[in-house]
C-alpha atoms as a PDB file:
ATOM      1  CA  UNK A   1      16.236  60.719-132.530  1.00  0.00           C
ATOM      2  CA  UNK A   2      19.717  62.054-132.927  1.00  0.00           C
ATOM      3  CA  UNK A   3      20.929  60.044-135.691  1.00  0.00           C
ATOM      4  CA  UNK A   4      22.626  61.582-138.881  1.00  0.00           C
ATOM      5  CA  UNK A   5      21.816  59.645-141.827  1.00  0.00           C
ATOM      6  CA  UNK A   6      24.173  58.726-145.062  1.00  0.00           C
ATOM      7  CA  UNK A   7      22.501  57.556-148.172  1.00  0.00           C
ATOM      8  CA  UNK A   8      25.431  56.104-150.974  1.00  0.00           C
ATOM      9  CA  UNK A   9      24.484  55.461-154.369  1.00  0.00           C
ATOM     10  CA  UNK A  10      25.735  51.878-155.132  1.00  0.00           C
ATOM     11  CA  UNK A  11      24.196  51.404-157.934  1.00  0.00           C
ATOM     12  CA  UNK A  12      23.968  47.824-159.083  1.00  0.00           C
ATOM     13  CA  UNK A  13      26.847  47.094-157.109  1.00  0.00           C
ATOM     14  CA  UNK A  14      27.365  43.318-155.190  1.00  0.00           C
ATOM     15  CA  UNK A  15      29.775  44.763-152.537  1.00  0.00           C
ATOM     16  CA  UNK A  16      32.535  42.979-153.739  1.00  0.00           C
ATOM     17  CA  UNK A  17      35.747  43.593-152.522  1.00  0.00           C
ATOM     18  CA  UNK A  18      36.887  44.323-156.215  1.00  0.00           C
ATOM     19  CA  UNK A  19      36.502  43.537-159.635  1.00  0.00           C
ATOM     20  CA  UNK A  20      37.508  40.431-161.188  1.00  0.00           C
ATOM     21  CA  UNK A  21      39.020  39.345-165.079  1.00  0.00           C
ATOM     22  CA  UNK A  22      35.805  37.520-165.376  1.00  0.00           C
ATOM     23  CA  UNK A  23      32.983  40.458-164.142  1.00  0.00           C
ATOM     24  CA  UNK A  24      31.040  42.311-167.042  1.00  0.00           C
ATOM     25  CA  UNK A  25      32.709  45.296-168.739  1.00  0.00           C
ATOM     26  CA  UNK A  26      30.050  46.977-167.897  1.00  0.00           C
ATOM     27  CA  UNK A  27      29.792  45.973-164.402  1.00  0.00           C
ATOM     28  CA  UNK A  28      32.814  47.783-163.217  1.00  0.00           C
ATOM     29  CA  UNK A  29      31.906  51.022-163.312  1.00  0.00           C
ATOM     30  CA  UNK A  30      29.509  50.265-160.043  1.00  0.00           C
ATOM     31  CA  UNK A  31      31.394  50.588-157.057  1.00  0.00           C
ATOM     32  CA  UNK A  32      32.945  48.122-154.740  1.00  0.00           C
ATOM     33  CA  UNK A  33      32.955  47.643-151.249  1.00  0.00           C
ATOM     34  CA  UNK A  34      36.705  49.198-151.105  1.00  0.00           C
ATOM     35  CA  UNK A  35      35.420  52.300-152.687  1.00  0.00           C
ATOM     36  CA  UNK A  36      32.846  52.746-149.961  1.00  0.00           C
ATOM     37  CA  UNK A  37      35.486  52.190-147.408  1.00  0.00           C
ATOM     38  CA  UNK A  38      38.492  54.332-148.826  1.00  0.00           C
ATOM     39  CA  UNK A  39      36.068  56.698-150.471  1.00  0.00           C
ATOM     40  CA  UNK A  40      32.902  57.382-148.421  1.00  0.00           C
ATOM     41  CA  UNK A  41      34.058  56.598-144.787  1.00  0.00           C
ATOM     42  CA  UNK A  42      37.594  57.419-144.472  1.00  0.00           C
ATOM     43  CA  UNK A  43      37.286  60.618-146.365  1.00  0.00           C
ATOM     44  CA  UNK A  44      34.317  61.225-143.825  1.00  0.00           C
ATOM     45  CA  UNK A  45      36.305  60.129-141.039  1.00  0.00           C
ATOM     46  CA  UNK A  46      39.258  62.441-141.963  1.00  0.00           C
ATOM     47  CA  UNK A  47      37.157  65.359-142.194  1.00  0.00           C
ATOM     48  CA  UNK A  48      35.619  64.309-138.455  1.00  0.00           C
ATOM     49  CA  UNK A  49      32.115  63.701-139.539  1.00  0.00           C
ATOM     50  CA  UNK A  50      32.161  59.796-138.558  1.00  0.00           C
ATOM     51  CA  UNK A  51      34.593  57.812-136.205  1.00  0.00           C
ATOM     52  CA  UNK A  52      35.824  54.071-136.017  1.00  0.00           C
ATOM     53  CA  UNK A  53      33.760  52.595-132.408  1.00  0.00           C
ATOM     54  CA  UNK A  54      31.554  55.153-132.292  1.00  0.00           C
ATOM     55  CA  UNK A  55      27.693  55.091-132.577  1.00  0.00           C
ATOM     56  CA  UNK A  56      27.791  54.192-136.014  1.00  0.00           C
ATOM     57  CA  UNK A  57      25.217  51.761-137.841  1.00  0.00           C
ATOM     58  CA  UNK A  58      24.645  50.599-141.333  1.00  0.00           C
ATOM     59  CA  UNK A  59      21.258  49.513-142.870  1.00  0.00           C
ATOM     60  CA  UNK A  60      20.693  48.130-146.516  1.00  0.00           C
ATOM     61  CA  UNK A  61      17.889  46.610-148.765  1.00  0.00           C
ATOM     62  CA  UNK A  62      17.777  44.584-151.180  1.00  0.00           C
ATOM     63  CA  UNK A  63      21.793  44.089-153.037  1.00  0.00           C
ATOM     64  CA  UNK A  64      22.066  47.067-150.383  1.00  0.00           C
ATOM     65  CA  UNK A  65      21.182  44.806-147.651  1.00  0.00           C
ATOM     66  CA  UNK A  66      23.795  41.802-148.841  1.00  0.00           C
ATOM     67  CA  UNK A  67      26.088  45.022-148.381  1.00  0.00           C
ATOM     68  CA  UNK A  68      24.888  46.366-144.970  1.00  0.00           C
ATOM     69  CA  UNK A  69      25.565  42.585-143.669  1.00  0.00           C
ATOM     70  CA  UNK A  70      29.304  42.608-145.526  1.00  0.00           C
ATOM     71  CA  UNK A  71      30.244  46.102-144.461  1.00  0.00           C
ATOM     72  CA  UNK A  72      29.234  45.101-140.657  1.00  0.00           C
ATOM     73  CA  UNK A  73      31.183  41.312-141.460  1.00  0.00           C
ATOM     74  CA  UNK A  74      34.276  43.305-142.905  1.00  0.00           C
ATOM     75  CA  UNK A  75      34.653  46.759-141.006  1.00  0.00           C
ATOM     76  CA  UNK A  76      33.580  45.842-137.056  1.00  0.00           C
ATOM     77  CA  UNK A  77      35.436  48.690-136.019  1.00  0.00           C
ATOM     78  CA  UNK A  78      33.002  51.384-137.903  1.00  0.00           C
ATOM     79  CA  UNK A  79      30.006  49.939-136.699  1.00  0.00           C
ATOM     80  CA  UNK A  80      28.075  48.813-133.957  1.00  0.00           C
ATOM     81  CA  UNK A  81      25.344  46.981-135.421  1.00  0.00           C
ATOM     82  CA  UNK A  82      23.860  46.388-138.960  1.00  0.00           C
ATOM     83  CA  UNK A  83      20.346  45.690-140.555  1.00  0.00           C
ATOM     84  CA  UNK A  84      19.706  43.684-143.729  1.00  0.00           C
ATOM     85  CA  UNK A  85      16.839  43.701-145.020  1.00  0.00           C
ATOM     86  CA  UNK A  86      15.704  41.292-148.116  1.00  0.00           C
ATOM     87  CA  UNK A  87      18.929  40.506-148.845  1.00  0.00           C
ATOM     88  CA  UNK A  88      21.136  37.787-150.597  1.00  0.00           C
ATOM     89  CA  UNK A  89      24.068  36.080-148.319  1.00  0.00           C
ATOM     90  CA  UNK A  90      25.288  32.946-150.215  1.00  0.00           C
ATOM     91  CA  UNK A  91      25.231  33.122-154.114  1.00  0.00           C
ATOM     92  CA  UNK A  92      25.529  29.850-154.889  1.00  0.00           C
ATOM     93  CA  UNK A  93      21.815  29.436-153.251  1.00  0.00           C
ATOM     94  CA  UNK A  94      20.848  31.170-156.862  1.00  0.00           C
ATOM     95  CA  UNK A  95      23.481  30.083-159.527  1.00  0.00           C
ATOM     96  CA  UNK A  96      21.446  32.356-161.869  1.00  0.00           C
ATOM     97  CA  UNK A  97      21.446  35.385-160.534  1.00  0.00           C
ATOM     98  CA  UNK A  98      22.409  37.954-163.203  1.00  0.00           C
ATOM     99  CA  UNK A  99      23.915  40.533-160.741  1.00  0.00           C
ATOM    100  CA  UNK A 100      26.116  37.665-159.352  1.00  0.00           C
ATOM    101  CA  UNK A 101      26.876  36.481-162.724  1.00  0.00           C
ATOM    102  CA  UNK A 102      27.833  39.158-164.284  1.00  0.00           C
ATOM    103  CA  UNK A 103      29.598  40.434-161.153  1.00  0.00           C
ATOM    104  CA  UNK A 104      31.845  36.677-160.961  1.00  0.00           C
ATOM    105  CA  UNK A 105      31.191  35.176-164.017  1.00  0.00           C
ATOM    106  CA  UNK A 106      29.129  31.837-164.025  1.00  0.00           C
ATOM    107  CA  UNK A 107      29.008  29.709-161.193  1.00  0.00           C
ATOM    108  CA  UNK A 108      30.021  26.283-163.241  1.00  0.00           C
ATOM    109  CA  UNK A 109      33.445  28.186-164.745  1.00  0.00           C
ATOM    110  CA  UNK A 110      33.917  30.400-160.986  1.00  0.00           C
ATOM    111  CA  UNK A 111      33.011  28.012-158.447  1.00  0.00           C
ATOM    112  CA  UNK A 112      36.103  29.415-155.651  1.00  0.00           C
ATOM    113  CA  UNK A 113      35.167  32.953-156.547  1.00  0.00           C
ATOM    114  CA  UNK A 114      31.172  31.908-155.340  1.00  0.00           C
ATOM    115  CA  UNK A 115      31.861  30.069-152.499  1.00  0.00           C
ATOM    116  CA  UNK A 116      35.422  32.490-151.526  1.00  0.00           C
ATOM    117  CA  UNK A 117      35.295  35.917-149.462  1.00  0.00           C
ATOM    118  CA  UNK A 118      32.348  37.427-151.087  1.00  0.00           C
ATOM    119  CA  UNK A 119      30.172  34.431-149.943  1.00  0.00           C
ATOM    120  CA  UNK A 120      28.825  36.245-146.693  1.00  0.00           C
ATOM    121  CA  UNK A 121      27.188  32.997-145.376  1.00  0.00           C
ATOM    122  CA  UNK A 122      30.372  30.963-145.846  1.00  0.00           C
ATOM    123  CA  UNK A 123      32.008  33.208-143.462  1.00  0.00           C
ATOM    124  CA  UNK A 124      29.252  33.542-140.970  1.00  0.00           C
ATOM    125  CA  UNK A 125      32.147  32.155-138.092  1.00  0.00           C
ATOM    126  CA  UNK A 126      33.663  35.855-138.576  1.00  0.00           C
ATOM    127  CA  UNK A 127      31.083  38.156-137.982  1.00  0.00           C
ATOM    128  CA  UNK A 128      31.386  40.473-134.746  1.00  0.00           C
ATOM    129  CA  UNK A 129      28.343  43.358-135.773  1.00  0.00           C
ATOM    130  CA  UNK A 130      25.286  42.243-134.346  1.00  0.00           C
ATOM    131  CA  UNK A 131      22.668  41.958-136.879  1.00  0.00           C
ATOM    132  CA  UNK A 132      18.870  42.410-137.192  1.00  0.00           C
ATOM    133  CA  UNK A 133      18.376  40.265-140.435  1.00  0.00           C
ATOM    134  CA  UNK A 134      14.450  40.894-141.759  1.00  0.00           C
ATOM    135  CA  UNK A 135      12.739  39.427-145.273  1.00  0.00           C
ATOM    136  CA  UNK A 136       9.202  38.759-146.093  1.00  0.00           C
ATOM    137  CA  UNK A 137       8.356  35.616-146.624  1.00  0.00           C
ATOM    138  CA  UNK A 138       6.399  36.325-150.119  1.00  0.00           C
ATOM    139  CA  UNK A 139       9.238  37.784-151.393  1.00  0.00           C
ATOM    140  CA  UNK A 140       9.735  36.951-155.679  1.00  0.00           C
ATOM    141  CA  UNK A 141      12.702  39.017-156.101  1.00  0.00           C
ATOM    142  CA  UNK A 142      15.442  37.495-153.811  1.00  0.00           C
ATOM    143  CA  UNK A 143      14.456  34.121-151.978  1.00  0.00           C
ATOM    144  CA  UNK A 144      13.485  34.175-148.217  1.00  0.00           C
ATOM    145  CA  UNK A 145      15.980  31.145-148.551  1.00  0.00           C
ATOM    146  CA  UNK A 146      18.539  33.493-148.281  1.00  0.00           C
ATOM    147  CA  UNK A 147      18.071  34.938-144.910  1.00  0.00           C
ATOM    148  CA  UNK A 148      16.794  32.040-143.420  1.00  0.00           C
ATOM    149  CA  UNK A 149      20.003  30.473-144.287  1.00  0.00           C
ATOM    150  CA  UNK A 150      22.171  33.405-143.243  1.00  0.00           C
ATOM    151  CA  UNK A 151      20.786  33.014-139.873  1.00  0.00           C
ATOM    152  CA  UNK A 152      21.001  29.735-139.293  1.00  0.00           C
ATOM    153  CA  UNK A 153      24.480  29.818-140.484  1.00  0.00           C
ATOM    154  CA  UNK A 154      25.010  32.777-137.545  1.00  0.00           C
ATOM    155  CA  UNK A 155      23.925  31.049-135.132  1.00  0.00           C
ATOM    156  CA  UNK A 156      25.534  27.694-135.977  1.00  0.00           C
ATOM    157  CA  UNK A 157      29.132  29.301-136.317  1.00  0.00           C
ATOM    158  CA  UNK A 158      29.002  32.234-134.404  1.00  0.00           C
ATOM    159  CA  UNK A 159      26.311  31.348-131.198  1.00  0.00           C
ATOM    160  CA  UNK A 160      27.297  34.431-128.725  1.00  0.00           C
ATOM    161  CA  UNK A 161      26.803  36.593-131.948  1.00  0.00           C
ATOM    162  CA  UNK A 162      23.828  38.478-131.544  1.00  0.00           C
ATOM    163  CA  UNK A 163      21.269  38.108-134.065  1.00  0.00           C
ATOM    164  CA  UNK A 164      17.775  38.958-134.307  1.00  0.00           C
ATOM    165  CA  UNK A 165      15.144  38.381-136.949  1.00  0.00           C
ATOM    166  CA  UNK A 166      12.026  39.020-138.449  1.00  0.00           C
ATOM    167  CA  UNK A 167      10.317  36.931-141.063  1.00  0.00           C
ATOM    168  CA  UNK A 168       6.912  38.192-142.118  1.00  0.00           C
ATOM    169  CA  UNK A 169       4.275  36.138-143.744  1.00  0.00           C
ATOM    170  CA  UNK A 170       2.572  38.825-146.167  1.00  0.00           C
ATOM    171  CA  UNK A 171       5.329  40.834-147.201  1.00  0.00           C
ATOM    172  CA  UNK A 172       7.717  41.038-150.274  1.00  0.00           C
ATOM    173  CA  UNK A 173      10.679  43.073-152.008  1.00  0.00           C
ATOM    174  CA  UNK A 174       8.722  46.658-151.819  1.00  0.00           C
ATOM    175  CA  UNK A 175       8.507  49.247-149.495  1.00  0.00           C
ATOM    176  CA  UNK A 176       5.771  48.554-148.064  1.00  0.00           C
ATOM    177  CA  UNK A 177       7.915  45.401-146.103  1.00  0.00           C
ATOM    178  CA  UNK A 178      10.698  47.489-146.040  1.00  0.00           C
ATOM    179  CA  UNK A 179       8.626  50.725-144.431  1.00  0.00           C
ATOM    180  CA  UNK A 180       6.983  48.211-141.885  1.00  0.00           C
ATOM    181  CA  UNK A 181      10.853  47.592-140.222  1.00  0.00           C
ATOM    182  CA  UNK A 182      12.182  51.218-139.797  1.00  0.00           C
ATOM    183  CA  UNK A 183      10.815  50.805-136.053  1.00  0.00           C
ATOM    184  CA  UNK A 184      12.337  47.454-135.088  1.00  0.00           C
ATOM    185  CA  UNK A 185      15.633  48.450-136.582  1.00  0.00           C
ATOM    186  CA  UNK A 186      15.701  51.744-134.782  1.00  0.00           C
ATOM    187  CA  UNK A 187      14.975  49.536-131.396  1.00  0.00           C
ATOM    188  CA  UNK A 188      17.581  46.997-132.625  1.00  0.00           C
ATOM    189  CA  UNK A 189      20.307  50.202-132.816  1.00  0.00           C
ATOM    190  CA  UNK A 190      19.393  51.674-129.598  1.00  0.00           C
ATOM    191  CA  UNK A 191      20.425  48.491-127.697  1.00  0.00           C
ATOM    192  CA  UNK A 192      23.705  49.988-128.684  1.00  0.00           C
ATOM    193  CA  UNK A 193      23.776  53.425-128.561  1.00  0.00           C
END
């Protein structure tokens, strides 16, 4: 199908923009979003293996799809459409989330740092990537809550943003779910190739 693929081990990595006073010790050793940028792309783009507005996409599942969504949100210019699958948008819809804890500290003692620039939903109004946004609806892991939300917010703040979904009723956080997509997010990319 003529598309080179790039896996990046992120580890247990939130995609923020950087590490904060307040995020685990431990927690800082798993790269940020900046990395990816300054360390993955523009070293790729300097040795002419990937160019800004070309026919370049980013898919993620799981934390990986909270970071396909904020790499698309941050970084229009190296791609032309994202996929998210089973991912988590707005952290203050789960105030307990370890990885978010850890990553900001608790939500009572961090609220700005929750609800600031690495709150994807809260910035919905910025997003140019279009984005196929996909979660099964039995999913235990990360709430469907999340995308649902995340596209609603979309289409509230950002209505000629193009946006497509897919919420299915007997599917999880597995592979299985995330297997049954690889076709619809393929068709999603060609509408910009």
């Amino acid at each position: 199908m003529n598309y080179n693929l790039l896996f990046v081990e992120m580890q247990r990595s939130v995609y923020l923009r950087e590490y904060y006073p307040q995020t685990k010790k431990e927690y800082r050793n798993f790269p940020t979003r900046t990395w990816l940028i300054d360390s993955v792309l523009k070293v790729l783009q300097d040795k002419s293996l990937i160019y800004p507005k070309n026919f370049n996409f980013v898919v993620g599942l799981s934390t990986g799809g909270r970071g396909a969504a904020i790499l698309g949100l941050d970084y229009p210019s190296y791609f032309k459409a994202a996929a998210s699958l089973s991912g988590d948008f707005d952290p203050t819809l789960q105030k307990n989330d370890n990885l978010m804890v850890f990553s900001l500290g608790p939500y009572d003692k961090n609220r700005k740092l929750w609800e600031g620039s690495d709150n994807i939903s809260r910035r919905a109004k910025e997003m140019k990537t279009p984005i196929y946004i996909g979660h099964g609806q039995i999913d235990k892991t990360c709430p469907i809550i999340q995308s649902i939300s995340f596209v609603n917010e979309l289409k509230k703040q950002n209505p000629n943003l193009i946006v497509k979904s897919n919420f299915p009723k007997n599917m999880g956080h597995d592979y299985k779910y995330w297997d049954s997509e690889v076709d619809s997010i393929i068709a999603f990319f060609n509408q910009f190739k």
